[in-house]
C-alpha atoms as a PDB file:
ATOM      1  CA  UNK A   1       0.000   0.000   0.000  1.00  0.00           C
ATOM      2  CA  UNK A   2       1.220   3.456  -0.905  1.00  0.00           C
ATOM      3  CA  UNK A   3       0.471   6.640   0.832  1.00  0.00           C
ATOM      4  CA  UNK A   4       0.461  10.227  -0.885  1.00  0.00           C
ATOM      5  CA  UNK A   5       2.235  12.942   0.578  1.00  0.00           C
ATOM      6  CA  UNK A   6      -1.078  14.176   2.220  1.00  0.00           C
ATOM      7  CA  UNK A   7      -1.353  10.680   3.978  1.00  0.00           C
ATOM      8  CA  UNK A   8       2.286  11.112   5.840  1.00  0.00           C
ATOM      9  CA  UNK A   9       0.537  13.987   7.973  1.00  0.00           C
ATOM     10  CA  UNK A  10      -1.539  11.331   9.764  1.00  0.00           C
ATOM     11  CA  UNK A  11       0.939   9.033  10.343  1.00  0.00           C
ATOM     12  CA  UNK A  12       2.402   9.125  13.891  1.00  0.00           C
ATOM     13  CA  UNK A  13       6.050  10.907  14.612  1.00  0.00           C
ATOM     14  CA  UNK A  14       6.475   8.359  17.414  1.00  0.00           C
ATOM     15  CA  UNK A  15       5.357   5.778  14.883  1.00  0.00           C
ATOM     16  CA  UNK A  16       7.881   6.832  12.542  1.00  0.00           C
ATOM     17  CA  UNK A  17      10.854   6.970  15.402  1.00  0.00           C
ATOM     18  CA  UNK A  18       9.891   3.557  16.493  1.00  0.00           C
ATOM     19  CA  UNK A  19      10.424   2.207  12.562  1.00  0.00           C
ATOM     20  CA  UNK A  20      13.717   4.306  12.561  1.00  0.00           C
ATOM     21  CA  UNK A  21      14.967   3.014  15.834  1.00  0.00           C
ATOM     22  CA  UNK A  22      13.680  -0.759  14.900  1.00  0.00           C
ATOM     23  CA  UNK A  23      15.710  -0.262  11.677  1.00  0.00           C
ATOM     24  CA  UNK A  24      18.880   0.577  13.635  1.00  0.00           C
ATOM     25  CA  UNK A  25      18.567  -1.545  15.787  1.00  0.00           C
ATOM     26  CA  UNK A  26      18.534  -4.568  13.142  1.00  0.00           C
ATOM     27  CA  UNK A  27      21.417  -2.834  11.463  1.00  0.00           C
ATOM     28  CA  UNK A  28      23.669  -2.600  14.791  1.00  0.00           C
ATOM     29  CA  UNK A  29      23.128  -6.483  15.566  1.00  0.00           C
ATOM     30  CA  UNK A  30      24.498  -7.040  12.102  1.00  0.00           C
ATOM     31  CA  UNK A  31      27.607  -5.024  12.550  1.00  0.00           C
ATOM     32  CA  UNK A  32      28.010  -6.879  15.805  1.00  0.00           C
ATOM     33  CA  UNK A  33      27.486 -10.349  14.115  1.00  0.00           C
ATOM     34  CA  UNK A  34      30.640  -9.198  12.087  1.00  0.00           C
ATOM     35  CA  UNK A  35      32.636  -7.927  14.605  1.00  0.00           C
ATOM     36  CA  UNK A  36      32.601 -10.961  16.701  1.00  0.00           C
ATOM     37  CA  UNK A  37      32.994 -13.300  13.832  1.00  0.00           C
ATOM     38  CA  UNK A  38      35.830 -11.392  13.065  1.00  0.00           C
ATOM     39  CA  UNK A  39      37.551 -11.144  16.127  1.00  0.00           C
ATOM     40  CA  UNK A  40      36.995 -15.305  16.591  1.00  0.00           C
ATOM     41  CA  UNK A  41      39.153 -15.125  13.324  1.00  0.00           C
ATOM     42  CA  UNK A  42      42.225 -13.347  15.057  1.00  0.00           C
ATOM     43  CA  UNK A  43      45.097 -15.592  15.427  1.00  0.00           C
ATOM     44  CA  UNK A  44      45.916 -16.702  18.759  1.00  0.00           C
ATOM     45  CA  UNK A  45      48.353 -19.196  19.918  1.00  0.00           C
ATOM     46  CA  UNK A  46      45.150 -21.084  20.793  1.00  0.00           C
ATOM     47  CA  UNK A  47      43.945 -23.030  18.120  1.00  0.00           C
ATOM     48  CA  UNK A  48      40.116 -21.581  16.809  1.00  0.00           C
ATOM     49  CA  UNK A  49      37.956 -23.587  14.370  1.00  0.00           C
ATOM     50  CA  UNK A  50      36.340 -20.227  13.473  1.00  0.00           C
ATOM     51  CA  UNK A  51      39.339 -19.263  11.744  1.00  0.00           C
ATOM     52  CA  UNK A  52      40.067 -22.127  10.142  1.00  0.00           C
ATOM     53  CA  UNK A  53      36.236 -23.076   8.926  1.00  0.00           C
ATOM     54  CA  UNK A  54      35.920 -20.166   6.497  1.00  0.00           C
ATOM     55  CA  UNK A  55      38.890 -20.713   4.282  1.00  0.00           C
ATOM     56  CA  UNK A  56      38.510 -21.226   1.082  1.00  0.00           C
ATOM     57  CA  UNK A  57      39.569 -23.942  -0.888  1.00  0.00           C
ATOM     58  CA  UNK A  58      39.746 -24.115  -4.627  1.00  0.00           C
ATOM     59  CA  UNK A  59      38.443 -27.833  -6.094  1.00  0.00           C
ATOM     60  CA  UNK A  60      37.560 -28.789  -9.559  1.00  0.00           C
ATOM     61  CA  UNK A  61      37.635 -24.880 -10.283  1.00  0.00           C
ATOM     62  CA  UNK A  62      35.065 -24.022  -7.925  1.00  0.00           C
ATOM     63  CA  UNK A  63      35.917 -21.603  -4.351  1.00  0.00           C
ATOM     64  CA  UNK A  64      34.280 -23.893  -1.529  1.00  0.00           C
ATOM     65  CA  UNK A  65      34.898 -22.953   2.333  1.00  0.00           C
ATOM     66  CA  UNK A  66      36.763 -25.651   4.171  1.00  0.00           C
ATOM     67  CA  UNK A  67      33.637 -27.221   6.439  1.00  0.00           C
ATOM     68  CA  UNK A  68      32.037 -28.456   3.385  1.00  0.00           C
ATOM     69  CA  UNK A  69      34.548 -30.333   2.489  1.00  0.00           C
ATOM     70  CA  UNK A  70      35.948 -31.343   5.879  1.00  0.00           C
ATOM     71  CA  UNK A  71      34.992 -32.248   9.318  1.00  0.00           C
ATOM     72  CA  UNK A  72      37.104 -29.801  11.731  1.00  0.00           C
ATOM     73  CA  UNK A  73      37.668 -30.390  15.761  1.00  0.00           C
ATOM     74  CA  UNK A  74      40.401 -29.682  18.578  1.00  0.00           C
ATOM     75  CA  UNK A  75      41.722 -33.025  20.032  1.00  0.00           C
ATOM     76  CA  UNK A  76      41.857 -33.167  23.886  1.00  0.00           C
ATOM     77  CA  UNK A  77      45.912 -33.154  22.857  1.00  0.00           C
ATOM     78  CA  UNK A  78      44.865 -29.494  21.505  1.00  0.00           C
ATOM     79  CA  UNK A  79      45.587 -30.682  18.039  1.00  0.00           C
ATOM     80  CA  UNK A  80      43.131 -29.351  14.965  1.00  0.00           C
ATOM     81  CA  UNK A  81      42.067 -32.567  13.448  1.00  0.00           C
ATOM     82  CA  UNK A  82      40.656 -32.105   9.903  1.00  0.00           C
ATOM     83  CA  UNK A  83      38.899 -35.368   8.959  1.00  0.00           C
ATOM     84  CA  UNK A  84      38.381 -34.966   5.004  1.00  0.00           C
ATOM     85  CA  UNK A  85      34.505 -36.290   3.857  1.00  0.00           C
ATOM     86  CA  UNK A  86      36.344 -37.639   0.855  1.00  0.00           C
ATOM     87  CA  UNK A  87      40.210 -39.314   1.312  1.00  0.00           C
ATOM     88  CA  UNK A  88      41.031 -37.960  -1.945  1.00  0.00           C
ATOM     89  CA  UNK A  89      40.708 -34.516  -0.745  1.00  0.00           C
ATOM     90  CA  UNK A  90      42.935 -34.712   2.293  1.00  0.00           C
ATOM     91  CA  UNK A  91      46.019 -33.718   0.402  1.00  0.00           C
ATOM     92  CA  UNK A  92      43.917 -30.271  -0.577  1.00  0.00           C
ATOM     93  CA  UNK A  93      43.223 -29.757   2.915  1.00  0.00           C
ATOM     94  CA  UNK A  94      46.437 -29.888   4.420  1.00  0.00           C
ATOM     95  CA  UNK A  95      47.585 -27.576   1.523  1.00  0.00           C
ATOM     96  CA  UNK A  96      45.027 -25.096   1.907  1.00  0.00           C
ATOM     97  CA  UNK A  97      45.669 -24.494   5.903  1.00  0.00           C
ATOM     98  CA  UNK A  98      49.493 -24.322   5.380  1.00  0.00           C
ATOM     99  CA  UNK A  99      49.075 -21.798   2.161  1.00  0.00           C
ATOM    100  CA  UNK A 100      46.933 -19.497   4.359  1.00  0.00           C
ATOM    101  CA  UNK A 101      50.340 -19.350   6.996  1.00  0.00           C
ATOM    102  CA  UNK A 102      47.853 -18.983  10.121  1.00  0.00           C
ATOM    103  CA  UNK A 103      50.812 -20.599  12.075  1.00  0.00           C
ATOM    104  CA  UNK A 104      49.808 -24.604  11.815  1.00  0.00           C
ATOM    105  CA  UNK A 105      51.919 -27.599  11.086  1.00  0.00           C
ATOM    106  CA  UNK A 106      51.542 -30.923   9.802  1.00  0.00           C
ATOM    107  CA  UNK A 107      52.065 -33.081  12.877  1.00  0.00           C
ATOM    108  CA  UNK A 108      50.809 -36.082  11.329  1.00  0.00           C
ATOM    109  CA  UNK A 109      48.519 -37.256   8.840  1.00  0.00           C
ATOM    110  CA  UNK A 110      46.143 -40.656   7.572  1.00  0.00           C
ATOM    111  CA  UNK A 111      44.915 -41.148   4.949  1.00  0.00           C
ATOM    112  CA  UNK A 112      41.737 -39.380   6.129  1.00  0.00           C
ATOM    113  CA  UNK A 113      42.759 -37.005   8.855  1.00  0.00           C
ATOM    114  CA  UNK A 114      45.165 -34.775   8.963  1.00  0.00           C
ATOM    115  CA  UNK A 115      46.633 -33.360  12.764  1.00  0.00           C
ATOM    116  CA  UNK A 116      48.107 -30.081  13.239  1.00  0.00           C
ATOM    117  CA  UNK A 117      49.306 -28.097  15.722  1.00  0.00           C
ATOM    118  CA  UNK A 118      50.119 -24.699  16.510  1.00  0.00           C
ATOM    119  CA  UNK A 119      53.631 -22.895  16.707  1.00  0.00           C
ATOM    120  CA  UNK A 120      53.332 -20.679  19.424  1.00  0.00           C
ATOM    121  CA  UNK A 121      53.352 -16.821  18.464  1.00  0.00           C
ATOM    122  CA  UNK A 122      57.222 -15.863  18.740  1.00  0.00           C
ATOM    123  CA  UNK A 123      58.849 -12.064  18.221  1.00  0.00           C
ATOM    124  CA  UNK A 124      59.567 -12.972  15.279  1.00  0.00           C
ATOM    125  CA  UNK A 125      55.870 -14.052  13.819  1.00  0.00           C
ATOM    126  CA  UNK A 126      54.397 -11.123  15.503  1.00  0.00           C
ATOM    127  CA  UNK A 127      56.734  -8.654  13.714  1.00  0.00           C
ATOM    128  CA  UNK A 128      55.795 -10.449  10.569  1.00  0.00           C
ATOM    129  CA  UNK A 129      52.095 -10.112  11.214  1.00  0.00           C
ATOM    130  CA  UNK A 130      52.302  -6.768  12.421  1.00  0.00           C
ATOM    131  CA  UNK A 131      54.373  -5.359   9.082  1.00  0.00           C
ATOM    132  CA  UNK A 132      51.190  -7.637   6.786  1.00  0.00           C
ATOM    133  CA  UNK A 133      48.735  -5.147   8.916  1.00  0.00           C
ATOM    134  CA  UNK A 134      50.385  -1.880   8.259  1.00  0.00           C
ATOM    135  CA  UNK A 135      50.757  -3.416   4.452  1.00  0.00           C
ATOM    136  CA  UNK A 136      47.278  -3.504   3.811  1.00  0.00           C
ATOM    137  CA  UNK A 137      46.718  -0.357   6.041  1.00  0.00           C
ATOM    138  CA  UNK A 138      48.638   1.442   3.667  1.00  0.00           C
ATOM    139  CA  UNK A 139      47.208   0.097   0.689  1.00  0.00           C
ATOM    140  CA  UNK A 140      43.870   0.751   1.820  1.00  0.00           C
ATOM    141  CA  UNK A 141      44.840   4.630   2.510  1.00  0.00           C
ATOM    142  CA  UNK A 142      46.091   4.514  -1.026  1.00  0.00           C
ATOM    143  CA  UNK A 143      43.038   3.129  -2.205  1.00  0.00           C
ATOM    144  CA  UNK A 144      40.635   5.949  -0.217  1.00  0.00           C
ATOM    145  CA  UNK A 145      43.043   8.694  -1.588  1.00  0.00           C
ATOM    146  CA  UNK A 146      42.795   7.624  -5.357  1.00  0.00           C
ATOM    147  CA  UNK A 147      38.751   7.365  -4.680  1.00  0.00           C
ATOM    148  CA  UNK A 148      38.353  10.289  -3.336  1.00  0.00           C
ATOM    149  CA  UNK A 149      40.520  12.054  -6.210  1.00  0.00           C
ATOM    150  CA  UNK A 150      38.504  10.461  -8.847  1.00  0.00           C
ATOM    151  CA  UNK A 151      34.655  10.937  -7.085  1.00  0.00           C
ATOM    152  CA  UNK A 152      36.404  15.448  -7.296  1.00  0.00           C
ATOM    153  CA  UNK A 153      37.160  14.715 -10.807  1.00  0.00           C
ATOM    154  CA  UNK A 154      33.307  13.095 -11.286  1.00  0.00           C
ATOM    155  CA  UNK A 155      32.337  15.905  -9.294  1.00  0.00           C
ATOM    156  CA  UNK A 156      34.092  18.719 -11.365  1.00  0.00           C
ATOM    157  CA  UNK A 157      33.179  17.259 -14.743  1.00  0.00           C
ATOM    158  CA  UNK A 158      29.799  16.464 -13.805  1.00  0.00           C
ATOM    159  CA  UNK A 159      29.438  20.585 -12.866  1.00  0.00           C
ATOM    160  CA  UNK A 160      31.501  21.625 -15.922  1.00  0.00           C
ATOM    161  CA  UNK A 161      28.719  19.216 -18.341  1.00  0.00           C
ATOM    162  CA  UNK A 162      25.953  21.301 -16.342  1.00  0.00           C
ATOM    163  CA  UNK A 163      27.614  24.011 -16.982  1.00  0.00           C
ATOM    164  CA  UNK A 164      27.725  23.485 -20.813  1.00  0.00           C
ATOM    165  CA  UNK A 165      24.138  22.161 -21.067  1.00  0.00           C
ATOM    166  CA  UNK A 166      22.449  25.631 -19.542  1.00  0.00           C
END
């Protein structure tokens, strides 16, 4: 149902601020739903599934996160176990955890399963992870500086066609 613009004088301002707040509200639990999924994904020298789960692994050209092609759990040894739903995709497993260089090793595998464990967080690694961050910080400043230069040329041609056109 559609109202005209007479109809919006009847309709309630506290009606309206409850729709507004119910709409921010919704929004704010999303953020937060992203926040903490991101901050499960911080490495640790604890192992966390959460960070492991949503890597993505490329088979038979297709991108497919890790659970859906593996089982994942901690062993009471603290080990990540990855139990692979088909043995021929173990090998692909193990790969795709080293590749991502979130600090695992290969302490042993089966033809199935695959056990890793974590090297603990040294000087060294943190250094290393710390230099990645200000990496992409930088390249992400580059990136906002070379939008916002070409949004005040859209901007400036944009006025200049305008211009021209009156």
């Amino acid at each position: 149902m559609t109202y005209g613009i007479e109809m919006l004088y009847f309709i309630s301002p506290l009606y309206i601020i409850e729709v507004i707040r119910q709409k921010k509200i919704e929004h704010l639990e999303k953020e937060l739903k992203v926040f903490i999924s991101k901050l499960e994904r911080i490495r640790s020298n604890r192992i966390s599934l959460e960070a492991i789960r949503g890597l993505m692994v490329n088979y038979q050209n297709e991108r497919k996160p890790l659970k859906t092609i593996a089982n994942l759990r901690i062993s009471p040894n603290h080990e990540l176990i990855a139990r692979a739903f088909e043995p021929k995709m173990t090998p692909l497993i193990s790969k795709t955890i080293l590749e991502n260089q979130l600090g695992y090793k290969v302490e042993r595998s089966t033809k199935e399963e695959v056990y890793f464990t974590l090297t603990p967080i040294t000087t060294q690694i943190k250094e290393k992870l710390i230099k990645e961050d200000q990496k992409k910080g930088y390249e992400k400043q580059a990136d906002k500086l070379v939008k916002d230069y070409q949004d005040k040329l859209l901007t400036a041609e944009e006025k200049k066609t305008k211009e021209l056109n009156s």
